[in-house]
PDB file of N, CA and C in Angstrom:
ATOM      1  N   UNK A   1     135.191 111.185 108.380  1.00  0.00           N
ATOM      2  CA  UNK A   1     135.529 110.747 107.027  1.00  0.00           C
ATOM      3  C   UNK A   1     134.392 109.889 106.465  1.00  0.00           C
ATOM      4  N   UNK A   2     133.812 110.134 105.211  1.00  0.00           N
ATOM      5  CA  UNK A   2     133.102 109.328 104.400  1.00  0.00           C
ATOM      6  C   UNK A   2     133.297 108.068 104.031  1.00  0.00           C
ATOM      7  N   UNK A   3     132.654 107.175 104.094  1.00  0.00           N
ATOM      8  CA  UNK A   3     132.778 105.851 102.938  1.00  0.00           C
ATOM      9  C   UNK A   3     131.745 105.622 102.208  1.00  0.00           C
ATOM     10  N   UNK A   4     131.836 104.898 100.868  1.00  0.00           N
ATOM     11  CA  UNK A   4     131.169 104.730 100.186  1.00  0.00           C
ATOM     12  C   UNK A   4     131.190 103.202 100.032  1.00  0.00           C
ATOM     13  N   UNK A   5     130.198 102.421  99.905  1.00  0.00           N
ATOM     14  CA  UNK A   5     130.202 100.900  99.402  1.00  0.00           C
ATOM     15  C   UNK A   5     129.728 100.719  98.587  1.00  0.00           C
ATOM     16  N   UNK A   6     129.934  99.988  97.768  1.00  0.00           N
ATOM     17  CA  UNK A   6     129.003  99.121  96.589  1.00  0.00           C
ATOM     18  C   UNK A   6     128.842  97.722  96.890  1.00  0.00           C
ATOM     19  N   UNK A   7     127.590  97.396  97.056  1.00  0.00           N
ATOM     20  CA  UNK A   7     127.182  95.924  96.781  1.00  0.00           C
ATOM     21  C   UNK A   7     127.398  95.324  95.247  1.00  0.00           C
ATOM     22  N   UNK A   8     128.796  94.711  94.944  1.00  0.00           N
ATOM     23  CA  UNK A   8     128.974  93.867  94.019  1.00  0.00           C
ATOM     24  C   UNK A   8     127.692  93.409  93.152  1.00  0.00           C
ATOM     25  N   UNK A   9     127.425  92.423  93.941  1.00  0.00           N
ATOM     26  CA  UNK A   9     126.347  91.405  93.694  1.00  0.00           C
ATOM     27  C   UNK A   9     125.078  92.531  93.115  1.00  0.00           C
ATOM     28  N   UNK A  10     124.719  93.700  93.492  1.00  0.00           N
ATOM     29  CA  UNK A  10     123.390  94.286  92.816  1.00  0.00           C
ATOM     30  C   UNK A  10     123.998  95.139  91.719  1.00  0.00           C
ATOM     31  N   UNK A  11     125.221  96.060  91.826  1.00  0.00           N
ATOM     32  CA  UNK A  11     125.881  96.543  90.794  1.00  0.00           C
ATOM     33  C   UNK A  11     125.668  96.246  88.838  1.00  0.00           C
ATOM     34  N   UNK A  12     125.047  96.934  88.141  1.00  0.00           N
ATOM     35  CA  UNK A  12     125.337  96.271  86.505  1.00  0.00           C
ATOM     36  C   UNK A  12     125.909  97.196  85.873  1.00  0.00           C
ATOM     37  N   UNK A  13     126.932  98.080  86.667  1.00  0.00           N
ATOM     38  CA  UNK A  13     127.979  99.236  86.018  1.00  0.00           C
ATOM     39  C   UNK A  13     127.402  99.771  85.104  1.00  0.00           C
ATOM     40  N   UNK A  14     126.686 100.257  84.654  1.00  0.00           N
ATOM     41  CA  UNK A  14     125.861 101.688  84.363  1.00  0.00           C
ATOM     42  C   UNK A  14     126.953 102.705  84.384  1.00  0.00           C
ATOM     43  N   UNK A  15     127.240 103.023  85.420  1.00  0.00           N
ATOM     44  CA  UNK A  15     128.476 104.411  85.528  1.00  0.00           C
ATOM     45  C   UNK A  15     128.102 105.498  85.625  1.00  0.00           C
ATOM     46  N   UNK A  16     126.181 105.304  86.322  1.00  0.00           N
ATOM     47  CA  UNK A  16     126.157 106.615  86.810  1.00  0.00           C
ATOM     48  C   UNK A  16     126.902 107.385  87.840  1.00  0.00           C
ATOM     49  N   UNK A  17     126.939 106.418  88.896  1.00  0.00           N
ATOM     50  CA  UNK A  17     127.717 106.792  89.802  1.00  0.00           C
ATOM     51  C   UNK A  17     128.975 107.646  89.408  1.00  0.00           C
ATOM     52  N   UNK A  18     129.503 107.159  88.571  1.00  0.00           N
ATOM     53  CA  UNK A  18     130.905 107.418  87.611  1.00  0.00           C
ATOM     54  C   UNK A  18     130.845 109.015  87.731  1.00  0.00           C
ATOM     55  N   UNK A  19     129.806 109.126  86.610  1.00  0.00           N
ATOM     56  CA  UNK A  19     129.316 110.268  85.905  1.00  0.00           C
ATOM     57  C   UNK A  19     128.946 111.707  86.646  1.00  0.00           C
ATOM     58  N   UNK A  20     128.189 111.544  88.407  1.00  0.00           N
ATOM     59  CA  UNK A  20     127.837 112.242  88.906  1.00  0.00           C
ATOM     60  C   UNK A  20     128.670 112.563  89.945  1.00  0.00           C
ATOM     61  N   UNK A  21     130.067 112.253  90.605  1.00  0.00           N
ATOM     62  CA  UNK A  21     130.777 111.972  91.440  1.00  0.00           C
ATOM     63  C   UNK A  21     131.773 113.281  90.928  1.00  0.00           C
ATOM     64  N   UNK A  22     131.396 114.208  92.198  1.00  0.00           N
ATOM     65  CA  UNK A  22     132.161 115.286  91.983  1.00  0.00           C
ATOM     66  C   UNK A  22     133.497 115.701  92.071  1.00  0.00           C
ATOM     67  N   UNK A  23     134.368 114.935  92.789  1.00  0.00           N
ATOM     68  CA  UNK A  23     135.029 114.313  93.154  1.00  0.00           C
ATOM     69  C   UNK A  23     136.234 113.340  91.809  1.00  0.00           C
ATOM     70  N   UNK A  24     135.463 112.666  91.414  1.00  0.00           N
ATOM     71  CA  UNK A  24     135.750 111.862  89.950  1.00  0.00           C
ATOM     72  C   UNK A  24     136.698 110.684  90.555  1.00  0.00           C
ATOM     73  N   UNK A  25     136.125 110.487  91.696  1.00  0.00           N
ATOM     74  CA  UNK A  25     137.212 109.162  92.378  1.00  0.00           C
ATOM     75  C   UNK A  25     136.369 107.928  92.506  1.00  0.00           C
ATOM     76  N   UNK A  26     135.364 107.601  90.994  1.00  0.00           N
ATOM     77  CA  UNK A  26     134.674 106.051  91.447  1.00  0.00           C
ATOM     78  C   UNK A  26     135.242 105.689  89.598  1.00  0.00           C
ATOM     79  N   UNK A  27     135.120 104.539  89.836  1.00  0.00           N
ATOM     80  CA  UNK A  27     135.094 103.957  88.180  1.00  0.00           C
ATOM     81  C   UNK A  27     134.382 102.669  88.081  1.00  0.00           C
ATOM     82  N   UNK A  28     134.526 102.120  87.010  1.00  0.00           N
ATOM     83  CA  UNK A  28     133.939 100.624  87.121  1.00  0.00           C
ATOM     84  C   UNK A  28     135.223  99.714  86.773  1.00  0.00           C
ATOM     85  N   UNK A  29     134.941  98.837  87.501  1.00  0.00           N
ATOM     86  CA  UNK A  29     136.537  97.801  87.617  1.00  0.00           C
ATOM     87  C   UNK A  29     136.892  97.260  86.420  1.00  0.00           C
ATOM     88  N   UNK A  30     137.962  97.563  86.315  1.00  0.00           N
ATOM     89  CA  UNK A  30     138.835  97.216  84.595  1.00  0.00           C
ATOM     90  C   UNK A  30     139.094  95.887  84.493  1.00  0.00           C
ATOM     91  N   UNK A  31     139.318  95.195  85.996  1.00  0.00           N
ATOM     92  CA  UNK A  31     140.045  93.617  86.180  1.00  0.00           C
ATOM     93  C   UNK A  31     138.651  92.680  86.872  1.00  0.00           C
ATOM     94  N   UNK A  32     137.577  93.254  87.214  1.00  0.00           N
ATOM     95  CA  UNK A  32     136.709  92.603  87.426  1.00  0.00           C
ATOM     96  C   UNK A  32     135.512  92.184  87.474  1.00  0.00           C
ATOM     97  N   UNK A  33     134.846  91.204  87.431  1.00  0.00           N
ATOM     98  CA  UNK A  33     133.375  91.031  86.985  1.00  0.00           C
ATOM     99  C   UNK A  33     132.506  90.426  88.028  1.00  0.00           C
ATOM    100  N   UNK A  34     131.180  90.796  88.360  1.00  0.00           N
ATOM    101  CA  UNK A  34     130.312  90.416  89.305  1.00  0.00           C
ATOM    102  C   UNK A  34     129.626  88.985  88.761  1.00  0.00           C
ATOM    103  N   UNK A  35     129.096  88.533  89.766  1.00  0.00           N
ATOM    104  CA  UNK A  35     128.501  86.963  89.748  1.00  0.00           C
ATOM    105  C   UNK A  35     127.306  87.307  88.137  1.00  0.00           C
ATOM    106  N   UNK A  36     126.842  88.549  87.685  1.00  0.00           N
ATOM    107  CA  UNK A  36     126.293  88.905  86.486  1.00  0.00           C
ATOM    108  C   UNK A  36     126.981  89.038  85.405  1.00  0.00           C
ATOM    109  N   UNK A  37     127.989  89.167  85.579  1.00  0.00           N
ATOM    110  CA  UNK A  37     128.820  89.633  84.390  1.00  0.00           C
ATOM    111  C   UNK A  37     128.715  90.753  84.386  1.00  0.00           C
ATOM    112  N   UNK A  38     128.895  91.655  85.420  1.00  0.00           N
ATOM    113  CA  UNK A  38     128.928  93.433  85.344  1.00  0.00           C
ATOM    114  C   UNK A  38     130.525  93.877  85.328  1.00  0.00           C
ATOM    115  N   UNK A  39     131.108  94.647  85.412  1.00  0.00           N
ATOM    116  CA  UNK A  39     132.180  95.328  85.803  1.00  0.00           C
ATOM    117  C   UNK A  39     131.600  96.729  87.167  1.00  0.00           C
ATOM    118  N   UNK A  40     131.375  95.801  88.400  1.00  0.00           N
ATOM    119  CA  UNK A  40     131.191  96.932  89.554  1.00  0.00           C
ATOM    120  C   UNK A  40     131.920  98.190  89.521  1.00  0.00           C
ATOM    121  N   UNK A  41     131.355  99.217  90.010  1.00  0.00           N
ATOM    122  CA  UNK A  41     131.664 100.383  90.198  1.00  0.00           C
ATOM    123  C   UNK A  41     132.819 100.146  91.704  1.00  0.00           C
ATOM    124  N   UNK A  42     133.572 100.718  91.910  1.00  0.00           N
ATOM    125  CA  UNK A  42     134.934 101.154  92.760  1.00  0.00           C
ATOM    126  C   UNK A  42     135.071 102.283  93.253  1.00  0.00           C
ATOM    127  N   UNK A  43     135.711 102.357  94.420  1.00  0.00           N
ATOM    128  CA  UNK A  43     136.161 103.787  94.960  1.00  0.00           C
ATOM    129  C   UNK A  43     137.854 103.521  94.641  1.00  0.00           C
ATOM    130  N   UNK A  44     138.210 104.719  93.714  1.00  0.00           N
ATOM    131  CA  UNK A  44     140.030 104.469  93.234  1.00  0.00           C
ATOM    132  C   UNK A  44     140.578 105.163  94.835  1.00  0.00           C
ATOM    133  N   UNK A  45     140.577 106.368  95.029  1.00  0.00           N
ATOM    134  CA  UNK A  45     140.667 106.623  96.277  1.00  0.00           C
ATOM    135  C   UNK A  45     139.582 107.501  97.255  1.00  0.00           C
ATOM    136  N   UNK A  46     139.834 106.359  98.172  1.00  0.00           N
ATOM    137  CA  UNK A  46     138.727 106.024  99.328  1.00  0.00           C
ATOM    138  C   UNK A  46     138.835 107.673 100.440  1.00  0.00           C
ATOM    139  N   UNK A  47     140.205 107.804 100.576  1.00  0.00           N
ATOM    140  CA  UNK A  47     140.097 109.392 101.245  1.00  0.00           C
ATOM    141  C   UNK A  47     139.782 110.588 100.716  1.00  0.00           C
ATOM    142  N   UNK A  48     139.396 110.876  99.690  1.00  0.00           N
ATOM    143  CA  UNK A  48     139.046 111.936  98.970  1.00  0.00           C
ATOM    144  C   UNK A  48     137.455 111.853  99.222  1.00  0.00           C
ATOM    145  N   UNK A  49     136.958 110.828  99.547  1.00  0.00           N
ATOM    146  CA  UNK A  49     135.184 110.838  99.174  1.00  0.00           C
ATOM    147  C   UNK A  49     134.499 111.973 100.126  1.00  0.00           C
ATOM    148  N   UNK A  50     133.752 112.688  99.883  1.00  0.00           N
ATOM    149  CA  UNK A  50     133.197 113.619 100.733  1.00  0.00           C
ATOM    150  C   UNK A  50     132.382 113.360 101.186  1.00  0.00           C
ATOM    151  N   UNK A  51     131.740 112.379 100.779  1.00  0.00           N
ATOM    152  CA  UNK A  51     130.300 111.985 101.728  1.00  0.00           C
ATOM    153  C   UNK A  51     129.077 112.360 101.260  1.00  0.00           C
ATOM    154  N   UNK A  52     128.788 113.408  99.809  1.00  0.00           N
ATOM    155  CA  UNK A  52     127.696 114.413  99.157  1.00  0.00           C
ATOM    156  C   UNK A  52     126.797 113.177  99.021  1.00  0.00           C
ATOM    157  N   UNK A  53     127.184 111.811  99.220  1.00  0.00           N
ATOM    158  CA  UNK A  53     125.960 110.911  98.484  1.00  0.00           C
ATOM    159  C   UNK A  53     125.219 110.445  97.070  1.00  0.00           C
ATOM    160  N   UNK A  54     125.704 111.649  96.159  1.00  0.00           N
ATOM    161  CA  UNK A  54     125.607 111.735  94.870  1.00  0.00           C
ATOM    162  C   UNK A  54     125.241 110.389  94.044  1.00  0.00           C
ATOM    163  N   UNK A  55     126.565 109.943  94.205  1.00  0.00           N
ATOM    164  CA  UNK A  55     126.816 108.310  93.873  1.00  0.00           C
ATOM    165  C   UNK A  55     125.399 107.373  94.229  1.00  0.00           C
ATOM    166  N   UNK A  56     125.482 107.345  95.485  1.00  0.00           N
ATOM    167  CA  UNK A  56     123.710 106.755  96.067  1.00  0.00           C
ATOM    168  C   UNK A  56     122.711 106.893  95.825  1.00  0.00           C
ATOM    169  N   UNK A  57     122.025 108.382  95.468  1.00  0.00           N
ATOM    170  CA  UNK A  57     120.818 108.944  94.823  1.00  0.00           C
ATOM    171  C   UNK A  57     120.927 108.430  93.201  1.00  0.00           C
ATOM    172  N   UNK A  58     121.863 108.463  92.868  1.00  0.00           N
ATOM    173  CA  UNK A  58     121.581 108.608  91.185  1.00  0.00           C
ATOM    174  C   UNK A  58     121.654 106.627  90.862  1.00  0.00           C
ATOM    175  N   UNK A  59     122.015 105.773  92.109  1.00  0.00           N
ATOM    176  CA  UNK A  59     122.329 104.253  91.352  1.00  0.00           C
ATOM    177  C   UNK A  59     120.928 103.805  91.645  1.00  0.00           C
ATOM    178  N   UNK A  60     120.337 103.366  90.363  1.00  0.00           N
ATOM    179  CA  UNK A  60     119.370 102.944  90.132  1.00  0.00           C
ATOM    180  C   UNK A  60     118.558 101.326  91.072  1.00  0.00           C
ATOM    181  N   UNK A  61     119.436 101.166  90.824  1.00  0.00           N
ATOM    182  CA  UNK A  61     119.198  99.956  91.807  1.00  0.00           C
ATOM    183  C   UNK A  61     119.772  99.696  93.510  1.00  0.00           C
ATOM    184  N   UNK A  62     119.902 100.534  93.670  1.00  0.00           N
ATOM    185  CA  UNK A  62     120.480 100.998  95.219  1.00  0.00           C
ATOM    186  C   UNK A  62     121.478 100.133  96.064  1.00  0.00           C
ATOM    187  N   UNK A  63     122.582  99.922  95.277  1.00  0.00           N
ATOM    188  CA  UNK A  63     123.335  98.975  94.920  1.00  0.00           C
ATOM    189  C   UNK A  63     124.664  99.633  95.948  1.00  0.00           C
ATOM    190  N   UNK A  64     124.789 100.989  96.135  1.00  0.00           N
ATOM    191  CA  UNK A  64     125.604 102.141  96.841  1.00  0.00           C
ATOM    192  C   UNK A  64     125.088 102.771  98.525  1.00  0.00           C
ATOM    193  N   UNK A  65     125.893 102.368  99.162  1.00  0.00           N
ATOM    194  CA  UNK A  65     125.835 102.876 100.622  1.00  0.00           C
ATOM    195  C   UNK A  65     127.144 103.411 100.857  1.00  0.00           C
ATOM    196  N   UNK A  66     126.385 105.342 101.481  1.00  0.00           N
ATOM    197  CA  UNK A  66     127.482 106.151 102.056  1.00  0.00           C
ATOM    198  C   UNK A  66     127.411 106.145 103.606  1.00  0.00           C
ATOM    199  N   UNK A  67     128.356 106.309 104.143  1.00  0.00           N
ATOM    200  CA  UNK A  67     128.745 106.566 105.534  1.00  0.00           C
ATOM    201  C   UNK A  67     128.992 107.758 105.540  1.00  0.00           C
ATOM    202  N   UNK A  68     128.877 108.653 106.837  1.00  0.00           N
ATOM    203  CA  UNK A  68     129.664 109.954 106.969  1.00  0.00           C
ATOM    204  C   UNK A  68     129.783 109.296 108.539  1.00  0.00           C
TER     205      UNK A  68
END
C-alpha cells in the first residue's frame, strides 16, 4: 500500500498536486493553515492512493513524499 506525505511547513497550496492526482483523493485543507498562511494539501482518503507519485513530481517545492 502507498502513502503519500506532505510537509506542512514547505506546502503554499498551489493545488498542483490537486490537479494531477489521478485518483482525485488530495485537496487543500478547508479548516487549516500552515505556519505561512497556506492551506496544505491533504490526502481525503489515504487507501485509495496508488503510489503513481504524480503528486511528488509536479510539487514545486518538494514539499510531497510517496511511499510504496
Amino acid at each position: 500500500m502507498a502513502k503519500m506525505t506532505v510537509n506542512e511547513n514547505v506546502c503554499k497550496g498551489c493545488g498542483l498536486c490537486v490537479s494531477v492526482c489521478p485518483k482525485k483523493i488530495i485537496r487543500l485543507s478547508p479548516d487549516r493553515l500552515n505556519a505561512k498562511g497556506y492551506s496544505p494539501a491533504e490526502v481525503v482518503k489515504p487507501e485509495e492512493c496508488i503510489g503513481c507519485a504524480m503528486c511528488g513530481i509536479m510539487c514545486p517545492d518538494s514539499a510531497i513524499t510517496v511511499e510504496r
